[in-house]
PDB file of N, CA and C in Angstrom:
ATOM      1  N   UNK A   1     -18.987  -0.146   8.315  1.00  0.00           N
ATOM      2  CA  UNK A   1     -18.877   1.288   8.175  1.00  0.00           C
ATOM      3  C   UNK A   1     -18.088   1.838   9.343  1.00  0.00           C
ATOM      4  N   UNK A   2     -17.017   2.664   8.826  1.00  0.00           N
ATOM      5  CA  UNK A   2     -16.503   3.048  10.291  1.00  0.00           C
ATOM      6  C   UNK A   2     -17.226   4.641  10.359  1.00  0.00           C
ATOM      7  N   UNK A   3     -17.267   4.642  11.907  1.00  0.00           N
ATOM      8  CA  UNK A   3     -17.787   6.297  11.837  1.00  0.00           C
ATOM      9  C   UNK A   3     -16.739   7.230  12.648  1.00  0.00           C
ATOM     10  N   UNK A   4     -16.795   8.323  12.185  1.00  0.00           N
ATOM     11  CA  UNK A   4     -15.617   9.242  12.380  1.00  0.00           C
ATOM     12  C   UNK A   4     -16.419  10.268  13.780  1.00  0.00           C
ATOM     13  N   UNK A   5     -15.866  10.566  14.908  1.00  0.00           N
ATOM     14  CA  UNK A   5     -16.030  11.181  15.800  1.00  0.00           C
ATOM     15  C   UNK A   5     -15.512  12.902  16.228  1.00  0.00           C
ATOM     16  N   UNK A   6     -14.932  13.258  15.363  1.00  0.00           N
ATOM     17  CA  UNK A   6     -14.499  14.290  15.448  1.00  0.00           C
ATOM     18  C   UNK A   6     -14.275  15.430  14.124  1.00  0.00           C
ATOM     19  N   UNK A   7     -14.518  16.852  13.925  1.00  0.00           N
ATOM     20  CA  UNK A   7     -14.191  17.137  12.998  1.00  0.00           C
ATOM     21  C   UNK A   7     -13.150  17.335  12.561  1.00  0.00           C
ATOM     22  N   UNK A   8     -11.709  16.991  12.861  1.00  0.00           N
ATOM     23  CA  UNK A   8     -10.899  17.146  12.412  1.00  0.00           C
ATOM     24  C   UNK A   8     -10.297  15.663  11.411  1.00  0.00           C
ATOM     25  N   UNK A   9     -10.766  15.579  10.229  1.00  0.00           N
ATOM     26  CA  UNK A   9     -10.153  14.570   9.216  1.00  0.00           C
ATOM     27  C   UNK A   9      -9.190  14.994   8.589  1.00  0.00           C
ATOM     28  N   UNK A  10      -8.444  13.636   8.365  1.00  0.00           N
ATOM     29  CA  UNK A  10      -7.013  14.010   7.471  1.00  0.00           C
ATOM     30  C   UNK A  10      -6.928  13.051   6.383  1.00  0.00           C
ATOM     31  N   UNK A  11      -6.452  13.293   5.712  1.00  0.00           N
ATOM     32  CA  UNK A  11      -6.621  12.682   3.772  1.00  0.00           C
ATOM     33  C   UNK A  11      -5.036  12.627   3.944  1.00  0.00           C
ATOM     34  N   UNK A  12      -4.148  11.444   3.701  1.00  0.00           N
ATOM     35  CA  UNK A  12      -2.719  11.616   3.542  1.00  0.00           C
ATOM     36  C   UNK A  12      -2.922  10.653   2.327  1.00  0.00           C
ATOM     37  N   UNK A  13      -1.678  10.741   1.500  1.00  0.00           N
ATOM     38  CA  UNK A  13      -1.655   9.634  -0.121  1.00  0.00           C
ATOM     39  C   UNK A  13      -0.483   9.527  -0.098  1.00  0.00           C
ATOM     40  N   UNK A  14      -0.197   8.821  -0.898  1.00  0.00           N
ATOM     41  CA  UNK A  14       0.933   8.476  -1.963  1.00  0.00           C
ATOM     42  C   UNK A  14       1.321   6.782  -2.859  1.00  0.00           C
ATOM     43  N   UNK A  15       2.403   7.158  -3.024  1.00  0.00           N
ATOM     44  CA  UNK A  15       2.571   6.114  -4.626  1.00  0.00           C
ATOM     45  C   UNK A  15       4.220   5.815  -4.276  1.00  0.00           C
ATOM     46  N   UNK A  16       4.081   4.293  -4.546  1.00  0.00           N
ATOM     47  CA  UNK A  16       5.356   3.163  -4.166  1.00  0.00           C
ATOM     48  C   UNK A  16       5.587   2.067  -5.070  1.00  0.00           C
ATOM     49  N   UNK A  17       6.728   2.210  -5.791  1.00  0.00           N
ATOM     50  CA  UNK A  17       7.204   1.266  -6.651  1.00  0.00           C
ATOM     51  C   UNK A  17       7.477  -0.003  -5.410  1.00  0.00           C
ATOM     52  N   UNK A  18       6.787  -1.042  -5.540  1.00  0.00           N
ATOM     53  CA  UNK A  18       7.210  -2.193  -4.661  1.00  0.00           C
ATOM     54  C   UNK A  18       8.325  -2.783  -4.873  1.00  0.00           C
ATOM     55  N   UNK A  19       8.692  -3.128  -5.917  1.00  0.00           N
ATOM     56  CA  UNK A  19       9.819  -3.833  -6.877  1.00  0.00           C
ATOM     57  C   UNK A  19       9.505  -3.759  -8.140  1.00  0.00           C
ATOM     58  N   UNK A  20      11.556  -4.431  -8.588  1.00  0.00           N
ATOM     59  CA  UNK A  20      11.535  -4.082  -9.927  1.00  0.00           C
ATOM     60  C   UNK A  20      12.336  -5.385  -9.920  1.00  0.00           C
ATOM     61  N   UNK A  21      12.056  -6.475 -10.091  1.00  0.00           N
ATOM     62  CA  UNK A  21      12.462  -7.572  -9.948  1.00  0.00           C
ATOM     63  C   UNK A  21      13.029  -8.049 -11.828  1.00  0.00           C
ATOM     64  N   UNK A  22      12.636  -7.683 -12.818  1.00  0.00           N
ATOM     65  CA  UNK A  22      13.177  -7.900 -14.126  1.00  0.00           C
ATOM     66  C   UNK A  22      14.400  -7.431 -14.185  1.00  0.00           C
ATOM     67  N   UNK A  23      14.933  -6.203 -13.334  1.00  0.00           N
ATOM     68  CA  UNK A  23      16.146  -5.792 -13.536  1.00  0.00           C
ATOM     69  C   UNK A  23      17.299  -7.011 -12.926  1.00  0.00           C
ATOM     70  N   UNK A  24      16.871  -7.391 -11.782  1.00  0.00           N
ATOM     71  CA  UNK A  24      17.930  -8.029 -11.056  1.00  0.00           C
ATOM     72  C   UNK A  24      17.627  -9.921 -11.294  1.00  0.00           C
ATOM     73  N   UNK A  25      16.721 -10.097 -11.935  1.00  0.00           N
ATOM     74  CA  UNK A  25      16.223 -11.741 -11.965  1.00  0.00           C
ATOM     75  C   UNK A  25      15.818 -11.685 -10.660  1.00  0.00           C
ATOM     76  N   UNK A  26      14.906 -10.982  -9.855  1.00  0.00           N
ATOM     77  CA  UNK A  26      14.399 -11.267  -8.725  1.00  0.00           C
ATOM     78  C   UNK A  26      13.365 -12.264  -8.550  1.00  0.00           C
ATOM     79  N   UNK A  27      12.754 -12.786  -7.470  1.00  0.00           N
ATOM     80  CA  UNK A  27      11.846 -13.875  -7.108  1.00  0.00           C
ATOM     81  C   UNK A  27      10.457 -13.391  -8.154  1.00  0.00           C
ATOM     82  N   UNK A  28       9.818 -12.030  -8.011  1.00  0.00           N
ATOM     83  CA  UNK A  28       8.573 -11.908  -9.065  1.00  0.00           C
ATOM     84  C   UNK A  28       8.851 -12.659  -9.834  1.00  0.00           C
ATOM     85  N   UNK A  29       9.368 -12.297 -10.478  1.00  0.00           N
ATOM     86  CA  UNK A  29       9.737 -12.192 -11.944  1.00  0.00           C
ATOM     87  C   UNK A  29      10.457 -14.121 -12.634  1.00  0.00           C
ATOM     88  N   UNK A  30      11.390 -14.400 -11.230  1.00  0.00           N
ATOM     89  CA  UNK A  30      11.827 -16.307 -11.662  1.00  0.00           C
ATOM     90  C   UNK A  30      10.986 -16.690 -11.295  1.00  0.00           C
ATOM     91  N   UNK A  31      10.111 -16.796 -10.020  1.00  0.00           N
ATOM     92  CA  UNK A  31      10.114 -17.701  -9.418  1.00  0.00           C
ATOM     93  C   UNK A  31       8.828 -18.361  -9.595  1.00  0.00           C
ATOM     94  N   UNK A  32       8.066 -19.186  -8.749  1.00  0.00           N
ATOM     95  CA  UNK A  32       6.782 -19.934  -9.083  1.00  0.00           C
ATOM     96  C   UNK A  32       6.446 -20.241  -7.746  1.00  0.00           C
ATOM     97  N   UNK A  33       4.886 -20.569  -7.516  1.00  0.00           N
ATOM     98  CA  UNK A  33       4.086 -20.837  -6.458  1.00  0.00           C
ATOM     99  C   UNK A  33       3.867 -19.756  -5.720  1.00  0.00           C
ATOM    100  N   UNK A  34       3.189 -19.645  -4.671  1.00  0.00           N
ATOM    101  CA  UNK A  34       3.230 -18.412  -3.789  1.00  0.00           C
ATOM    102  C   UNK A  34       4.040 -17.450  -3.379  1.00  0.00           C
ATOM    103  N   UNK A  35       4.073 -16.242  -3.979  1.00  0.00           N
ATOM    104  CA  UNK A  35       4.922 -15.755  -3.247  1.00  0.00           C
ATOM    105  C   UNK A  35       4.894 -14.235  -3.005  1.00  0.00           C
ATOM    106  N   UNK A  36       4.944 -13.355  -2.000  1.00  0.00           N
ATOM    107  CA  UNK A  36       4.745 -11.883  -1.745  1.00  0.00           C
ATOM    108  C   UNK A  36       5.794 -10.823  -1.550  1.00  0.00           C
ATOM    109  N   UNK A  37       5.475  -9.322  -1.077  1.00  0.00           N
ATOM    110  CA  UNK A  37       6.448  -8.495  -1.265  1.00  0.00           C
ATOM    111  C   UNK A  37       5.415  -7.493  -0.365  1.00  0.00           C
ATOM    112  N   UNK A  38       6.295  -6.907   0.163  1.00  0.00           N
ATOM    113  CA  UNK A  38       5.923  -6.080   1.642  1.00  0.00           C
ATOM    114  C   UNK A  38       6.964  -5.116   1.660  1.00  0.00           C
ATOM    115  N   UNK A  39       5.923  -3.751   1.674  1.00  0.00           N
ATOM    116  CA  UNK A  39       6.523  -2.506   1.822  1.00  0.00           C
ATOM    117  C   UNK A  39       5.787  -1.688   3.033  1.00  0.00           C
ATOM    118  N   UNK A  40       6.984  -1.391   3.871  1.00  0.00           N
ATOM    119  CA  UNK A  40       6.173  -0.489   4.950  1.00  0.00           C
ATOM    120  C   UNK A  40       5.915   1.140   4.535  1.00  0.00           C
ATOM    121  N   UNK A  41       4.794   1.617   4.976  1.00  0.00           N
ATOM    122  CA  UNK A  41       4.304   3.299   4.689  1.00  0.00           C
ATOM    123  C   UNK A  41       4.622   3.836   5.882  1.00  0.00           C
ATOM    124  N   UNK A  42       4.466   5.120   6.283  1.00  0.00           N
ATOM    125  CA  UNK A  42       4.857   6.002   7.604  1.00  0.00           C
ATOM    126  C   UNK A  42       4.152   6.672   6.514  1.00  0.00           C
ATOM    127  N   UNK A  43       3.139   7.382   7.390  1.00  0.00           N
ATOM    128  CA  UNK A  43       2.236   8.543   7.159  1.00  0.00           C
ATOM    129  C   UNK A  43       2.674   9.729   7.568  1.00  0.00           C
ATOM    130  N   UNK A  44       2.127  10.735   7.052  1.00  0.00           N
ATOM    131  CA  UNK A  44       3.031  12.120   7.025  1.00  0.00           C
ATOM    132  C   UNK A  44       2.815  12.655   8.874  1.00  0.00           C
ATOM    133  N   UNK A  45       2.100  12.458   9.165  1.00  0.00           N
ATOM    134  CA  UNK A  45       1.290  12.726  10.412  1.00  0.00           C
ATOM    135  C   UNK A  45       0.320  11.958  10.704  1.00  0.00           C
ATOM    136  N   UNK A  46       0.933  11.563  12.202  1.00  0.00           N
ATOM    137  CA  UNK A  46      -0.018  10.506  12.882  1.00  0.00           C
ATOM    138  C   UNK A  46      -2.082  10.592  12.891  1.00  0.00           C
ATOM    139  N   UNK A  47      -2.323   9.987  12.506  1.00  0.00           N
ATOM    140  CA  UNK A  47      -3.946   9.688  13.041  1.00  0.00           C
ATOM    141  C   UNK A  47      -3.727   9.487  14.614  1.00  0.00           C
ATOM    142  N   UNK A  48      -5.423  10.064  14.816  1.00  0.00           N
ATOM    143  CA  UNK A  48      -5.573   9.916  16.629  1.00  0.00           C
ATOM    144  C   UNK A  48      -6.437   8.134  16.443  1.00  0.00           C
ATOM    145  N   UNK A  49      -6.563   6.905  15.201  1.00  0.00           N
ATOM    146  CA  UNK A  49      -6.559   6.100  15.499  1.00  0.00           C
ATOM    147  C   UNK A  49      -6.305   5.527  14.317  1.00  0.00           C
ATOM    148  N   UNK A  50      -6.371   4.060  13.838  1.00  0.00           N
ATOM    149  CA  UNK A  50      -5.988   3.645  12.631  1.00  0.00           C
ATOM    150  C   UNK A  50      -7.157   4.135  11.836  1.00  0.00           C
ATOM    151  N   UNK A  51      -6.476   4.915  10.515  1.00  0.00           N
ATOM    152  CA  UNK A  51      -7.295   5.456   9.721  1.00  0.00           C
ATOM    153  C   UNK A  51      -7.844   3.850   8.266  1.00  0.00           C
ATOM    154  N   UNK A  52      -8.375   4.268   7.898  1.00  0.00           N
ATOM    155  CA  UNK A  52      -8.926   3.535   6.291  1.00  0.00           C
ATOM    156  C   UNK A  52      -8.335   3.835   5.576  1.00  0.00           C
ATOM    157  N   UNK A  53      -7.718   2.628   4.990  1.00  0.00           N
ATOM    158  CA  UNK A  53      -6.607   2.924   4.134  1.00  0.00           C
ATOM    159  C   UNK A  53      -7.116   2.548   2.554  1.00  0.00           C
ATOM    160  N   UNK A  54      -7.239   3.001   1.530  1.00  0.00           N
ATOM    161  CA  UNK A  54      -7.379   2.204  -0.130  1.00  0.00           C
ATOM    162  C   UNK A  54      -5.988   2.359  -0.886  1.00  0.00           C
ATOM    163  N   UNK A  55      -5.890   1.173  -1.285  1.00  0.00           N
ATOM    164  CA  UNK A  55      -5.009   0.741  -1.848  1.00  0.00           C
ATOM    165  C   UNK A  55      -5.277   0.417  -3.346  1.00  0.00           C
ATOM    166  N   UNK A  56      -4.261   0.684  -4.059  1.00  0.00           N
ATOM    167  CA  UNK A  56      -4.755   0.146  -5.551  1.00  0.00           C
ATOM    168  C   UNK A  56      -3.135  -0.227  -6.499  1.00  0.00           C
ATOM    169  N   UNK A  57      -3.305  -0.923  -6.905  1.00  0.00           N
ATOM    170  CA  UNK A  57      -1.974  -0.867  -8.212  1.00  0.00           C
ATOM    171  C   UNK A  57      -2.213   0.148  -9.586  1.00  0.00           C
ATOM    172  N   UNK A  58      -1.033   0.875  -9.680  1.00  0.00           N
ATOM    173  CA  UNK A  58      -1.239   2.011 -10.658  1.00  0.00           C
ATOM    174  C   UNK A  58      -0.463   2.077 -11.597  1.00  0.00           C
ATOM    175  N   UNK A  59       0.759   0.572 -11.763  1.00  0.00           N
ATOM    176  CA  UNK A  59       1.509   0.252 -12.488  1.00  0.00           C
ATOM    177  C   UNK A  59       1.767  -1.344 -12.069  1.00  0.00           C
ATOM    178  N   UNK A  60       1.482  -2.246 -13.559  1.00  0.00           N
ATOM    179  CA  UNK A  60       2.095  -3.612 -12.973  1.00  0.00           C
ATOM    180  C   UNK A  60       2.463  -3.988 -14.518  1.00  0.00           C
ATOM    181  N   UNK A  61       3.665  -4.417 -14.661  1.00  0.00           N
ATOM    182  CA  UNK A  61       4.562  -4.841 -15.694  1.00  0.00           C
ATOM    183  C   UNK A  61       4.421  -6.636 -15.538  1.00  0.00           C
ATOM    184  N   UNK A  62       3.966  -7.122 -16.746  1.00  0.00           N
ATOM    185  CA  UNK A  62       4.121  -8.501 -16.188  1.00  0.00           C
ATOM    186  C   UNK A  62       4.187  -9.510 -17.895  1.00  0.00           C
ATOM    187  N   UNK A  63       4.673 -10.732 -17.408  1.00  0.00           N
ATOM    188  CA  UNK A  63       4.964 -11.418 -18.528  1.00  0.00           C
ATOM    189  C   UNK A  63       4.015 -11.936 -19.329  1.00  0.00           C
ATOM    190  N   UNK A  64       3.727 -11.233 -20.867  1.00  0.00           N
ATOM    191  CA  UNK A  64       2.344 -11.865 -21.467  1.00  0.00           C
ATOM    192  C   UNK A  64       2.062 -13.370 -21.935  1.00  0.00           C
ATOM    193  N   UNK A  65       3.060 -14.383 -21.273  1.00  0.00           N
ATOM    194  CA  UNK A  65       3.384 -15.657 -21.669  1.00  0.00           C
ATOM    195  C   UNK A  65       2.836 -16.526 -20.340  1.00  0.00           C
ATOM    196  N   UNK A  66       1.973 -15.733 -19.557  1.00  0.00           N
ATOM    197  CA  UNK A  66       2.030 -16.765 -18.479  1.00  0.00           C
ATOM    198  C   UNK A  66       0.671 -15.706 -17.749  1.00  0.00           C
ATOM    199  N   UNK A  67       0.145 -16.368 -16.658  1.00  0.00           N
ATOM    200  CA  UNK A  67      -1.541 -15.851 -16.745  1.00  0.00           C
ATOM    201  C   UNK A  67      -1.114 -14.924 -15.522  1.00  0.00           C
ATOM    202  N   UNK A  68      -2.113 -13.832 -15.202  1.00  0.00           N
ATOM    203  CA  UNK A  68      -1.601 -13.052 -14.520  1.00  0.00           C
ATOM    204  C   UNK A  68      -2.605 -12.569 -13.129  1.00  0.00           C
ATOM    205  N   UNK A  69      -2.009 -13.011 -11.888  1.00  0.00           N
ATOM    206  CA  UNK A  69      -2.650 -13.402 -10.922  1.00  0.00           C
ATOM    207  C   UNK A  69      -1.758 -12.445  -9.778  1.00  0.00           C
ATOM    208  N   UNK A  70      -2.735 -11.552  -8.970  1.00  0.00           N
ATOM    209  CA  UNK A  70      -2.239 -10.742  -8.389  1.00  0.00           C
ATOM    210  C   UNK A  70      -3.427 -10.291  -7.222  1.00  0.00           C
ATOM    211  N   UNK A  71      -2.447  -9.798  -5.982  1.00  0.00           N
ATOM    212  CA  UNK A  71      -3.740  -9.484  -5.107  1.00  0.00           C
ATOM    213  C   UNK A  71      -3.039  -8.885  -3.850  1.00  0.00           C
ATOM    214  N   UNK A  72      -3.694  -7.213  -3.817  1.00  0.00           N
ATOM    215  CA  UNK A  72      -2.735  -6.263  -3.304  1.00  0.00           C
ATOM    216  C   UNK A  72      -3.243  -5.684  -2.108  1.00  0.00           C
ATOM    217  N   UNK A  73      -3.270  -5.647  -0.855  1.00  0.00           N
ATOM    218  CA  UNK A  73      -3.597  -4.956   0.004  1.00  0.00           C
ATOM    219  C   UNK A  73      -2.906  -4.044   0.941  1.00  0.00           C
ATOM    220  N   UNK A  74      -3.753  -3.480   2.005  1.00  0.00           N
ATOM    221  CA  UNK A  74      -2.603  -2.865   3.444  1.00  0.00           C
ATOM    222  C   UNK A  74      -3.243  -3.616   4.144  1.00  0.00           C
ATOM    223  N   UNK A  75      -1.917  -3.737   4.961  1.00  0.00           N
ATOM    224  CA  UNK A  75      -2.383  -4.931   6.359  1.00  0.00           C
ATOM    225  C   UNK A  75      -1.620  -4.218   7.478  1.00  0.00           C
ATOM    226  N   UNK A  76      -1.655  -4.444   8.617  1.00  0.00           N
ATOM    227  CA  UNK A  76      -1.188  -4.043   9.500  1.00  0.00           C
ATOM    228  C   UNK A  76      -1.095  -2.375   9.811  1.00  0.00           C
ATOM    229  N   UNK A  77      -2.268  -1.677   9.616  1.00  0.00           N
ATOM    230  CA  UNK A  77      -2.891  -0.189   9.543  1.00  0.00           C
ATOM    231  C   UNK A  77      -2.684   0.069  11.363  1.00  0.00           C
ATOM    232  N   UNK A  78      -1.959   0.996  11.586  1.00  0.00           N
ATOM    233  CA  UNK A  78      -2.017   2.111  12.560  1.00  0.00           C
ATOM    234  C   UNK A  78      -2.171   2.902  12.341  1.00  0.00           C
ATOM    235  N   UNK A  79      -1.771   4.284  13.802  1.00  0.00           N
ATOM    236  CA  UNK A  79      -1.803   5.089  13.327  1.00  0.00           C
ATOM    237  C   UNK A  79      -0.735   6.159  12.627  1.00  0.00           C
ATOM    238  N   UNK A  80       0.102   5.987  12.634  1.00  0.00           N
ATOM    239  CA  UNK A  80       1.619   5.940  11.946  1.00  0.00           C
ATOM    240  C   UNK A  80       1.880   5.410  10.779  1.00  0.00           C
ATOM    241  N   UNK A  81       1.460   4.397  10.685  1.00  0.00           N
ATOM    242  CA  UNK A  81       1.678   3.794   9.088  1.00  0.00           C
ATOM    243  C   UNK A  81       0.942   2.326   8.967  1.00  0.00           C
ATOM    244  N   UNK A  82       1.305   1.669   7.776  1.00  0.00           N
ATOM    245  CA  UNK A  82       0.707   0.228   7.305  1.00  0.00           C
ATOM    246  C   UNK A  82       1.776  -0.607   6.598  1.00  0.00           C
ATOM    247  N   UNK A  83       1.669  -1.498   5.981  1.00  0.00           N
ATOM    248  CA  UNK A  83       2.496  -2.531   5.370  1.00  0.00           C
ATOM    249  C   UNK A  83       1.245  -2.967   4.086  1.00  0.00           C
ATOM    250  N   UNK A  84       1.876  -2.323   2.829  1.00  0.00           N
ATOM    251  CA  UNK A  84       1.789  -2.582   1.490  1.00  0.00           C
ATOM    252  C   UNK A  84       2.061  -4.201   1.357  1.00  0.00           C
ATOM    253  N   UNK A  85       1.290  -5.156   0.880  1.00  0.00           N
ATOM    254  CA  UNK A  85       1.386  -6.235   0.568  1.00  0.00           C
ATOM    255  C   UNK A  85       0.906  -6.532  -0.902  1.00  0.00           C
ATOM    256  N   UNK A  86       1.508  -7.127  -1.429  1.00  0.00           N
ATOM    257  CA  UNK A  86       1.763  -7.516  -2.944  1.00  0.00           C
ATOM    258  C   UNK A  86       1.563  -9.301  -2.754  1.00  0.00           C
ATOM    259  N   UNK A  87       0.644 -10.018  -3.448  1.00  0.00           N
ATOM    260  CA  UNK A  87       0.889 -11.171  -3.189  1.00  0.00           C
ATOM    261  C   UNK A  87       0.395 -11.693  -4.992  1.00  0.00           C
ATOM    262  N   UNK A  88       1.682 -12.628  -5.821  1.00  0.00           N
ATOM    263  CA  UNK A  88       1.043 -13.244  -6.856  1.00  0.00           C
ATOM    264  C   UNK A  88       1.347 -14.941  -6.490  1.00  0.00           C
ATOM    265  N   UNK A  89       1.010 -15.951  -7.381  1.00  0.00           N
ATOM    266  CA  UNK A  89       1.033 -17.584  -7.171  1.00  0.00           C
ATOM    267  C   UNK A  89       1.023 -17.734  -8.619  1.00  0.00           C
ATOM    268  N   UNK A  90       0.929 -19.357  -8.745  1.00  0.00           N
ATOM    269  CA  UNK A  90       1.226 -20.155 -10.053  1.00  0.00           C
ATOM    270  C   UNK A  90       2.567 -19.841 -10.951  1.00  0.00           C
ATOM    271  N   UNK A  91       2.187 -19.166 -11.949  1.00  0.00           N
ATOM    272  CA  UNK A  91       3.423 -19.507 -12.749  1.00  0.00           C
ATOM    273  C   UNK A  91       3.568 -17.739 -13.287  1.00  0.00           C
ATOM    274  N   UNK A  92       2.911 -16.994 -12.913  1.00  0.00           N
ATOM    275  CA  UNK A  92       2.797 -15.404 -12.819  1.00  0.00           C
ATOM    276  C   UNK A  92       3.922 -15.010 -13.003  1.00  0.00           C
ATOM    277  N   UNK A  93       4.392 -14.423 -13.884  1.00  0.00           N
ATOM    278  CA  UNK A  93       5.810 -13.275 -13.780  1.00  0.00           C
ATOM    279  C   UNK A  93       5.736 -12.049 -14.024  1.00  0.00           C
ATOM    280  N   UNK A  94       5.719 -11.432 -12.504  1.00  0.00           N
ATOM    281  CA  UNK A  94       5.426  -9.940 -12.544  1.00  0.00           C
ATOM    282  C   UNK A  94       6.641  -9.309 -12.488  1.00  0.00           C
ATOM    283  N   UNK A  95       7.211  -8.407 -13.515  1.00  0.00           N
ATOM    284  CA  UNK A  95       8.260  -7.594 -13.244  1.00  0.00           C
ATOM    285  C   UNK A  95       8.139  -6.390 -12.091  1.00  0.00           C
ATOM    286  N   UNK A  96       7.397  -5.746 -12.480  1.00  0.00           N
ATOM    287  CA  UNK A  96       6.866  -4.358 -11.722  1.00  0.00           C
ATOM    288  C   UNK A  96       5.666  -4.099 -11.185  1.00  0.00           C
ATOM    289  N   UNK A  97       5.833  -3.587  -9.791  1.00  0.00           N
ATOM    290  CA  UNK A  97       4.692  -3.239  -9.620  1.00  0.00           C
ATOM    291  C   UNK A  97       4.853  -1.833  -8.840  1.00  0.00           C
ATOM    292  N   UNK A  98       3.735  -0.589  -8.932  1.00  0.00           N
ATOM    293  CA  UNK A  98       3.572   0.346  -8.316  1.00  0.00           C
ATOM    294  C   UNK A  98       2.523   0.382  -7.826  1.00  0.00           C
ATOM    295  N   UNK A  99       2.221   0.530  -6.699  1.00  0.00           N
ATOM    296  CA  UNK A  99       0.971   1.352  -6.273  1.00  0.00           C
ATOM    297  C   UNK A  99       0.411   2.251  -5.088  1.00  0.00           C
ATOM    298  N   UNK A 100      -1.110   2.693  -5.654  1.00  0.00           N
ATOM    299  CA  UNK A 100      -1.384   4.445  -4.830  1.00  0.00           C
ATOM    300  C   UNK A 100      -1.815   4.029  -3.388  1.00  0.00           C
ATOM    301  N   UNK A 101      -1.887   4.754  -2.843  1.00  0.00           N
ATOM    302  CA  UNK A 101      -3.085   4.985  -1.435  1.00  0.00           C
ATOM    303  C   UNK A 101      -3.532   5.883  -0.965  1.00  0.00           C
ATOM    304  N   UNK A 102      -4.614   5.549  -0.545  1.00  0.00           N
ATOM    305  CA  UNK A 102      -5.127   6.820   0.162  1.00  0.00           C
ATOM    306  C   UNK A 102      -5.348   6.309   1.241  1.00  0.00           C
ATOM    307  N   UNK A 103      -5.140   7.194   3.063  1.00  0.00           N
ATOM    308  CA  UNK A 103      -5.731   7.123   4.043  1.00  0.00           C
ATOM    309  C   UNK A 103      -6.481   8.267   4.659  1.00  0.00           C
ATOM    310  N   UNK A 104      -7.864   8.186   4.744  1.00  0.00           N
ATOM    311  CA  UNK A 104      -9.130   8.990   5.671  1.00  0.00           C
ATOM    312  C   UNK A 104      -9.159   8.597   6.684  1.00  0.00           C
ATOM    313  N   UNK A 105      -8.819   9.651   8.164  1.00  0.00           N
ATOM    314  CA  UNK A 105      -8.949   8.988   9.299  1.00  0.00           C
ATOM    315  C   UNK A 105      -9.250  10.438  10.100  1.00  0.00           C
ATOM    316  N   UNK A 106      -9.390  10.043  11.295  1.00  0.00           N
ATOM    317  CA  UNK A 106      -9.742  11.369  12.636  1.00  0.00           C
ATOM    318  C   UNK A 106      -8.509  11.673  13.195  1.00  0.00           C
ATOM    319  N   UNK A 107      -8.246  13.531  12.949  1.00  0.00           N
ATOM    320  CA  UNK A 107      -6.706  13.617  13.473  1.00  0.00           C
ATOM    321  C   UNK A 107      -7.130  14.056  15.015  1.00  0.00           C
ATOM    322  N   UNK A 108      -6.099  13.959  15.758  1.00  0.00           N
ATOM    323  CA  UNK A 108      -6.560  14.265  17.593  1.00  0.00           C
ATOM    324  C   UNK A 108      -6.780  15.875  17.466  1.00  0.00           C
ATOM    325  N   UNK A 109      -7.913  15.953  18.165  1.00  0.00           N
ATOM    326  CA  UNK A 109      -8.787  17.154  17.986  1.00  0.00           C
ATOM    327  C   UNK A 109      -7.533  18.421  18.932  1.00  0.00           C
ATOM    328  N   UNK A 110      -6.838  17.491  20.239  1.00  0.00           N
ATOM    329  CA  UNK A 110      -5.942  18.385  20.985  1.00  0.00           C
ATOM    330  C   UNK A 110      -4.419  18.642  20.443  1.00  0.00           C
ATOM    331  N   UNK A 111      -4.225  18.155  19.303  1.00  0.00           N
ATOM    332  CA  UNK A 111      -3.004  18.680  18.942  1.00  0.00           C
ATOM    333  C   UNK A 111      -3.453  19.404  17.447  1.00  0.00           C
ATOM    334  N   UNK A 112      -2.639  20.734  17.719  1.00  0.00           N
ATOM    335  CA  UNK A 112      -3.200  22.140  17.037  1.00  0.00           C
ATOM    336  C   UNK A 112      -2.230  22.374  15.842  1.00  0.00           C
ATOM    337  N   UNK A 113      -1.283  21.234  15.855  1.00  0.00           N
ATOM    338  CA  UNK A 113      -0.130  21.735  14.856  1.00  0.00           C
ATOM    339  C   UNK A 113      -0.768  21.849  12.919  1.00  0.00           C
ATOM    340  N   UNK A 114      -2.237  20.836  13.123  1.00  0.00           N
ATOM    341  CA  UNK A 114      -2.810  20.954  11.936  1.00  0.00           C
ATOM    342  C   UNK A 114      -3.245  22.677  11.597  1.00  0.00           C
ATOM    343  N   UNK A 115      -3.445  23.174  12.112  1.00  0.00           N
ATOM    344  CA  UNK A 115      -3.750  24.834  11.702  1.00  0.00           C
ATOM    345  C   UNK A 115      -2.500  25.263  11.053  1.00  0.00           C
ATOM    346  N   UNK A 116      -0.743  24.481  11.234  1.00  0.00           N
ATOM    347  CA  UNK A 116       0.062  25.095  10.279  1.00  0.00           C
ATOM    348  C   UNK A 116      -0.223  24.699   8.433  1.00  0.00           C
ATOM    349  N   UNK A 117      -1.281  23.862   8.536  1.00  0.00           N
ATOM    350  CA  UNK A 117      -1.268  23.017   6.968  1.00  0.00           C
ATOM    351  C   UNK A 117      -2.462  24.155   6.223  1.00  0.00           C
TER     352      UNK A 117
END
């Protein structure tokens, strides 16, 4: 459980097409065995520490001829941003994938620029 120390919380989101690998014959979509896709975020405004990030896929296009194995997180969470990771294996052919996030975190109680929001 993380616990939050201050009243000032901030809720930032959004939504990221990772790739579109069917258009171009990209690695999703040919290739086989392990393999991932990494997108960096920048948050609209810094957290005063690394906030909690949820992650989810909210679009995934994939080939109904082959079993479908997928597993999506954020890794590398500051307070500035994270790195979207996409990881499928075996014989998986994912064309597309999109997905949401949300980060809840403590904004620094001494910078006042949040009263313009």
């Amino acid at each position: 459980m993380k616990f939050l120390q201050n009243h000032l919380i901030g809720i930032d989101q959004g939504e990221h097409v990772l790739f579109s690998d069917f258009e171009d014959g990209g690695e999703m979509w040919t290739g086989k065995g392990p393999r991932a896709s990494r997108k960096a975020v920048a948050f609209s405004k810094p957290f005063a520490s690394p906030p909690t990030v949820q992650i989810g896929m909210t679009m995934w296009d994939t080939d109904r001829l082959t079993n479908m194995r997928a597993d999506i997180q954020a890794d590398d969470i500051t307070e500035t941003g994270f790195t979207i990771v996409f990881r499928t294996w075996g014989d998986s052919r994912v064309a597309r994938i999109r997905a949401s996030w949300l980060a809840i975190g403590e904004l620094d109680h001494e910078d006042e620029s949040w009263k313009l929001y």
